[in-house]
C-alpha atoms as a PDB file:
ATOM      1  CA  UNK A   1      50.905 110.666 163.307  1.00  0.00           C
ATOM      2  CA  UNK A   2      52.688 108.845 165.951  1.00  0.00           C
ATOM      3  CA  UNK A   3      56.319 107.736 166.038  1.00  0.00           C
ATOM      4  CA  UNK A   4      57.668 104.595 163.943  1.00  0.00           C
ATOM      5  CA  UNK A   5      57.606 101.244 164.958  1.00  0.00           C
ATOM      6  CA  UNK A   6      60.996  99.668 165.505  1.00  0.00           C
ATOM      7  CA  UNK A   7      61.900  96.196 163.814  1.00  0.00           C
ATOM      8  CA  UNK A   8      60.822  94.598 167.007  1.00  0.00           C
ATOM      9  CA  UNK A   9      57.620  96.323 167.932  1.00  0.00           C
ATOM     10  CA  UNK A  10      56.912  95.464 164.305  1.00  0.00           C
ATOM     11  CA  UNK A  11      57.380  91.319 164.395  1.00  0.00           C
ATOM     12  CA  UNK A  12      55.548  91.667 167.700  1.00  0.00           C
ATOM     13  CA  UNK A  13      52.419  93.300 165.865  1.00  0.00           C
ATOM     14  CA  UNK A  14      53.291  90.639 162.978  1.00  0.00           C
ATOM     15  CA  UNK A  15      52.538  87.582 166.138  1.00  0.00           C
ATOM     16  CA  UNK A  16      49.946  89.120 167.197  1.00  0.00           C
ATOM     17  CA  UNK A  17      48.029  88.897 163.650  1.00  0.00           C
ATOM     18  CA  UNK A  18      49.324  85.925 163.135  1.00  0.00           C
ATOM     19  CA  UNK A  19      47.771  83.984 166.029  1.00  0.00           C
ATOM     20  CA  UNK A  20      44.162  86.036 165.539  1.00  0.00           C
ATOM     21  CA  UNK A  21      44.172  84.292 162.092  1.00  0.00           C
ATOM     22  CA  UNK A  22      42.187  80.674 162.582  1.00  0.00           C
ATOM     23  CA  UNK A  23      44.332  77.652 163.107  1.00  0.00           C
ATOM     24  CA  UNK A  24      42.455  75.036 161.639  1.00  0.00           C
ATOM     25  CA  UNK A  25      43.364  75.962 158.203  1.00  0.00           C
ATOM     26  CA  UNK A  26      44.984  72.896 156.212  1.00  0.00           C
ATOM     27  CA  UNK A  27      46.255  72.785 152.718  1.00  0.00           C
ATOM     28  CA  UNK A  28      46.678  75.212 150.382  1.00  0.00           C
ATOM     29  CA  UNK A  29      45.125  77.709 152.446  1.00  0.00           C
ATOM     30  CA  UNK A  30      47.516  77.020 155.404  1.00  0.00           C
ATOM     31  CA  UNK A  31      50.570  76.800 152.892  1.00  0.00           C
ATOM     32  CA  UNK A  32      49.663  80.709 151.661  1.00  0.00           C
ATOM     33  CA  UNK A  33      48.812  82.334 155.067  1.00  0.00           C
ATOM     34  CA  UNK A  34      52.364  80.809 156.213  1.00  0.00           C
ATOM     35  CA  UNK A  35      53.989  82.198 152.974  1.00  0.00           C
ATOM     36  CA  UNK A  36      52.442  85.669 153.755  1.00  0.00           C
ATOM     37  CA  UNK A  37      53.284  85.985 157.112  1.00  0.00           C
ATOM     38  CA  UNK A  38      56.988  84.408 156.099  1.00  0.00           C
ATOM     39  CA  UNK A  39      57.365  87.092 153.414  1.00  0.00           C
ATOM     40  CA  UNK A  40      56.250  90.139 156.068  1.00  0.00           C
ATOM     41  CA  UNK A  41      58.726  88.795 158.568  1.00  0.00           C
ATOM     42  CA  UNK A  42      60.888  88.975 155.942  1.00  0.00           C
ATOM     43  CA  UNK A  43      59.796  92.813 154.801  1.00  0.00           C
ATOM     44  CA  UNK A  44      60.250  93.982 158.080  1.00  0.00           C
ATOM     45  CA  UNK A  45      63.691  92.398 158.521  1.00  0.00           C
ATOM     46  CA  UNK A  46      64.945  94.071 155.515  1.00  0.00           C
ATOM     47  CA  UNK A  47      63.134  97.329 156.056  1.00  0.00           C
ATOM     48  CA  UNK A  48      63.500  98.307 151.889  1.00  0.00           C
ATOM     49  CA  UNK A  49      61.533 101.999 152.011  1.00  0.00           C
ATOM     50  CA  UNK A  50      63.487 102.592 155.224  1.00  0.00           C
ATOM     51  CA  UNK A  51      60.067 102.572 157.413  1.00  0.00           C
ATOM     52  CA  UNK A  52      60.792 101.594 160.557  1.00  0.00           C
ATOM     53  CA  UNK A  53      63.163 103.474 163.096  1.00  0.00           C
ATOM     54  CA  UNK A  54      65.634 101.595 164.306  1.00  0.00           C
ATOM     55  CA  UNK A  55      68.270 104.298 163.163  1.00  0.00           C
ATOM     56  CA  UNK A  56      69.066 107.935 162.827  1.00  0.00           C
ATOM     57  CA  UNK A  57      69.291 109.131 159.471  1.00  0.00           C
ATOM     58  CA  UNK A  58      71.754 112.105 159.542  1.00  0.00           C
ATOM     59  CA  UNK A  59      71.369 114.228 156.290  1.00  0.00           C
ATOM     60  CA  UNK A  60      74.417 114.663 154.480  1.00  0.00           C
ATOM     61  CA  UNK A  61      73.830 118.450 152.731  1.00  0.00           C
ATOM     62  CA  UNK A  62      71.578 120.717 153.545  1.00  0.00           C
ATOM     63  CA  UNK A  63      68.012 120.551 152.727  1.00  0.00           C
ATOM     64  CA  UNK A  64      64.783 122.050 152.586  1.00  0.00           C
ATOM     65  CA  UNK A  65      61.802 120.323 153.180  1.00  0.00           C
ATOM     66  CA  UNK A  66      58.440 121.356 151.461  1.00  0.00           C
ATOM     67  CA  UNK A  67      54.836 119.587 151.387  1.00  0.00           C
ATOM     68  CA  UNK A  68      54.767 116.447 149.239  1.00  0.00           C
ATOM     69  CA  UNK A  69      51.567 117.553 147.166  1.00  0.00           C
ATOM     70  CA  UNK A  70      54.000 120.706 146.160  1.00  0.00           C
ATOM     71  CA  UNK A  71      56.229 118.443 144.687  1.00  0.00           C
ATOM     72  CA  UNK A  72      55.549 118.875 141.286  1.00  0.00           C
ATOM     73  CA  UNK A  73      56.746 122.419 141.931  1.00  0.00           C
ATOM     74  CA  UNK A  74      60.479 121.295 142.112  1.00  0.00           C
ATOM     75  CA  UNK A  75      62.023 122.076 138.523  1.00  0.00           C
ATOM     76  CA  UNK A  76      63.893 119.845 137.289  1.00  0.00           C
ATOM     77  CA  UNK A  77      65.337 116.555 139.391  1.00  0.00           C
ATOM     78  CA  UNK A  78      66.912 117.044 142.651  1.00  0.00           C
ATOM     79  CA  UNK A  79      69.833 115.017 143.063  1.00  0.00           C
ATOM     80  CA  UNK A  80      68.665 113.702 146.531  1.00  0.00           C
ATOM     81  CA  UNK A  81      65.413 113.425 147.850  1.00  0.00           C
ATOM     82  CA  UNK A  82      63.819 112.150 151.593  1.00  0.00           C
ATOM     83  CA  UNK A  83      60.814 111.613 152.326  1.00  0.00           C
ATOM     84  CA  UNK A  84      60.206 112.590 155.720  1.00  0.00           C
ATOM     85  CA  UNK A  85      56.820 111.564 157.384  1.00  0.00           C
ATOM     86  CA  UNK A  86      54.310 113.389 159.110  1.00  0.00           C
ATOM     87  CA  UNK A  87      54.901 113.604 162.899  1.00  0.00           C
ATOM     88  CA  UNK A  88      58.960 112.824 162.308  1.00  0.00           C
ATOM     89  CA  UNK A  89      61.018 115.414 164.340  1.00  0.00           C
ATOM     90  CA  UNK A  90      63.867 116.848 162.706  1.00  0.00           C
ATOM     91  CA  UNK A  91      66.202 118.709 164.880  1.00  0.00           C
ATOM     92  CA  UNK A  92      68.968 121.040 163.588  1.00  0.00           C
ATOM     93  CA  UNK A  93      72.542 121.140 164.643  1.00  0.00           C
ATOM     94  CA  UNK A  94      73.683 123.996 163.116  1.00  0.00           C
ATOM     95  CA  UNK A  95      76.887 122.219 162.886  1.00  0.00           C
ATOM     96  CA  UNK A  96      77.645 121.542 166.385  1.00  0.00           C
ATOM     97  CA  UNK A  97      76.578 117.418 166.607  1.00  0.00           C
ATOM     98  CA  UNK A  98      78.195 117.091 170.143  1.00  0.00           C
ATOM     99  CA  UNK A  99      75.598 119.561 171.725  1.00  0.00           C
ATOM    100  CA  UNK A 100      72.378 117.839 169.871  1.00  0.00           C
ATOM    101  CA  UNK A 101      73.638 114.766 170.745  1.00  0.00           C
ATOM    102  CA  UNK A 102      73.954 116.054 174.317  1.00  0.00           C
ATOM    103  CA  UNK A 103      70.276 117.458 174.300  1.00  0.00           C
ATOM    104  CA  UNK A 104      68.852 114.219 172.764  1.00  0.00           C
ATOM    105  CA  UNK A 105      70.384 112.345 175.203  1.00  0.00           C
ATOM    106  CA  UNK A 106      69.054 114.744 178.184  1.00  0.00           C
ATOM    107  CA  UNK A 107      65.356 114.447 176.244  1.00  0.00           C
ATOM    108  CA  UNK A 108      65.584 110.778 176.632  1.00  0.00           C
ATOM    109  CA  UNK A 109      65.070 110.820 180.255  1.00  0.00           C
ATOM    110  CA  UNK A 110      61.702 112.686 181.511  1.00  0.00           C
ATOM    111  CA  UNK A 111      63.395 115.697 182.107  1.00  0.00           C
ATOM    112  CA  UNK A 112      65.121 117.727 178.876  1.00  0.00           C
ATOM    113  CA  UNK A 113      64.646 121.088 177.107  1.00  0.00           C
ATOM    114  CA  UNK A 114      62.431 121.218 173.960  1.00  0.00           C
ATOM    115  CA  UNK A 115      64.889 122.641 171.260  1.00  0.00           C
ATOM    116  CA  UNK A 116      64.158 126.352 170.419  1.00  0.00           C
ATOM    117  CA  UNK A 117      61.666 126.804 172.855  1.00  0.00           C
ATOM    118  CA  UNK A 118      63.651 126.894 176.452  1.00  0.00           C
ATOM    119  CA  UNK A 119      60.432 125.004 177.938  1.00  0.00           C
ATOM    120  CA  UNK A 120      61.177 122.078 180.463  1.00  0.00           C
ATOM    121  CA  UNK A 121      59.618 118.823 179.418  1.00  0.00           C
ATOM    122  CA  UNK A 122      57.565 116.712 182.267  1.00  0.00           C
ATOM    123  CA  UNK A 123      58.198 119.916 184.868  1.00  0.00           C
ATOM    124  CA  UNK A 124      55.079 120.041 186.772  1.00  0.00           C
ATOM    125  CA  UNK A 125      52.276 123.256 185.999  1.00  0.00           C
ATOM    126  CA  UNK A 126      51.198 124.389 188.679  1.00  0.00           C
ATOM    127  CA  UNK A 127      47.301 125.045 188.445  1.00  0.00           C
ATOM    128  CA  UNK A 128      45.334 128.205 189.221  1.00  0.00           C
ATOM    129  CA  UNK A 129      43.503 127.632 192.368  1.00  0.00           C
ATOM    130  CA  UNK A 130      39.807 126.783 191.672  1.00  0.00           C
ATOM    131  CA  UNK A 131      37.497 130.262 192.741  1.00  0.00           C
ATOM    132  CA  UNK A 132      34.419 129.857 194.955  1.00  0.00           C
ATOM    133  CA  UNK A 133      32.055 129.863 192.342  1.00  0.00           C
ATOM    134  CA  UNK A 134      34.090 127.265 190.072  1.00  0.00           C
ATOM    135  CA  UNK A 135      33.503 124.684 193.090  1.00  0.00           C
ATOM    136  CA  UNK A 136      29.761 125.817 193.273  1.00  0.00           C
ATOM    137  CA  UNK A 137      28.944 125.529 189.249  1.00  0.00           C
ATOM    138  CA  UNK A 138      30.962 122.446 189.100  1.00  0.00           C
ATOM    139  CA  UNK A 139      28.989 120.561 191.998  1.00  0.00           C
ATOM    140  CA  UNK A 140      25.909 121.970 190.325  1.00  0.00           C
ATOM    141  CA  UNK A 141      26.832 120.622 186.846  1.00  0.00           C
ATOM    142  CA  UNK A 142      27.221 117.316 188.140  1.00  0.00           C
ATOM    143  CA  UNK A 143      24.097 116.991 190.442  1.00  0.00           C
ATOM    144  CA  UNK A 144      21.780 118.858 187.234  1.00  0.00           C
ATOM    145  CA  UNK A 145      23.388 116.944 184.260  1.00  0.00           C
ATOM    146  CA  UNK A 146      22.174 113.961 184.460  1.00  0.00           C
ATOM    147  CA  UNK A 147      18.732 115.101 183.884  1.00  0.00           C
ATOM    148  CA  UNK A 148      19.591 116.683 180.504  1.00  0.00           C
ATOM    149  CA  UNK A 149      20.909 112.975 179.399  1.00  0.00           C
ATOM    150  CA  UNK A 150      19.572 110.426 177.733  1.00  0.00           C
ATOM    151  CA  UNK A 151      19.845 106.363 179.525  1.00  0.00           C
ATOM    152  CA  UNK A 152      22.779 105.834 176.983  1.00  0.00           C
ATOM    153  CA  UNK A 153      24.594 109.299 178.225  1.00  0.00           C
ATOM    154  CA  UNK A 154      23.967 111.405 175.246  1.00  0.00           C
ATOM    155  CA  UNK A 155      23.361 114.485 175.653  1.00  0.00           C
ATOM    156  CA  UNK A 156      19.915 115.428 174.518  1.00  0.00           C
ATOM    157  CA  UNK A 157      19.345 117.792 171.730  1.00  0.00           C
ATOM    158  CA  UNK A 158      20.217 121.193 173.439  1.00  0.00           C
ATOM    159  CA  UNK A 159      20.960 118.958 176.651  1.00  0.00           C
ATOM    160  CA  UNK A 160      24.570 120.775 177.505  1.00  0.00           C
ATOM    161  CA  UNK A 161      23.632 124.116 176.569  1.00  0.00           C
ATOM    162  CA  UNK A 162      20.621 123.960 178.837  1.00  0.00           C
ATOM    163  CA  UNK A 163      22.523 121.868 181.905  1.00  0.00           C
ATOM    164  CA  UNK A 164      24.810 124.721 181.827  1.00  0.00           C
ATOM    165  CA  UNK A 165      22.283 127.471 181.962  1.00  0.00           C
ATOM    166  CA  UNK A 166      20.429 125.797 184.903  1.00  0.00           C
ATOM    167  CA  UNK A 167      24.264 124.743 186.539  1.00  0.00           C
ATOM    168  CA  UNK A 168      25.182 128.179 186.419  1.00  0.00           C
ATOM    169  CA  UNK A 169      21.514 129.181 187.951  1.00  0.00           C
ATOM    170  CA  UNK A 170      21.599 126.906 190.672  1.00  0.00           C
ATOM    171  CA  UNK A 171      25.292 128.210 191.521  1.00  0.00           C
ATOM    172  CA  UNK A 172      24.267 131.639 192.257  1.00  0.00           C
ATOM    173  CA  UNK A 173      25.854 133.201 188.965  1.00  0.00           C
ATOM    174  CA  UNK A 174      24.547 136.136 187.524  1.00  0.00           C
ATOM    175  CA  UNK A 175      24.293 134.066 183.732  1.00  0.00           C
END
């Protein structure tokens, strides 16, 4: 899942709808779509289930997060619960906010350190310099695939398999 909206990429998304719905409505009709889009404005304003991420939520005990289908494995009632979404990051601080805050603010820009991992974010790879035969089968692939395709581009049944039989073939490779 990708990241939250905030409040404003939200009403943005809300105009957007809002002018791909027809305009020659009149009425009723016109009274109830203006209503609805009135009443999401208003949603999104308030943000009630805490959806959208305009803030940081900083967790005020410790907690353990498990899968929400193993809910119902929880005994008893907890005496706080969050629901945290798929694809939300949660970093931990291990009591030390200054240096999170710190790294955060360093991951912001394109170049910051991925917490526990030590690996450089937006650092360019280098790449393995492409062998002889790599240039061959790959000048090969392109000149036989085409015959293996269909006018729409799909592949034919057993189309790849055999373009990369005869690429490999044509570029001298013992397969």
């Amino acid at each position: 899942m990708a990241r939250k909206r905030t409040k404003a990429e939200a009403l943005e998304r809300l105009a957007d709808v809002a002018e791909r719905v027809p305009a020659g409505m009149k009425g009723k009709p016109k009274l109830v779509r203006d209503a609805a889009f009135l009443g999401a404005a208003g949603l999104i304003m308030l943000d009630p289930l805490n959806r959208l991420a305009d803030d940081r939520i900083v967790l005020p005990l410790d907690m353990v997060c498990i899968p929400a289908y193993q809910a119902y494995m929880i005994q008893g009632s907890p005496s706080l619960q969050i629901y945290v979404r798929a694809g939300e990051t949660i970093i931990p601080t291990g009591g030390n906010v200054r240096d999170v805050e710190e790294a955060l603010m360093e991951g912001e820009g394109s170049m910051g350190t991925v917490p526990n991992t030590g690996a450089i974010r937006g650092a360019k790879t280098t790449r393995k310099k492409m062998s002889a035969y790599q240039k061959k089968y790959k000048a090969a692939f392109k000149s036989i695939a085409p015959k293996y395709k269909l006018k729409s581009g799909k592949w034919k049944t057993g189309g790849f398999k055999a373009a990369v039989k005869a690429a490999h073939k044509k570029a001298g490779g013992g397969k």
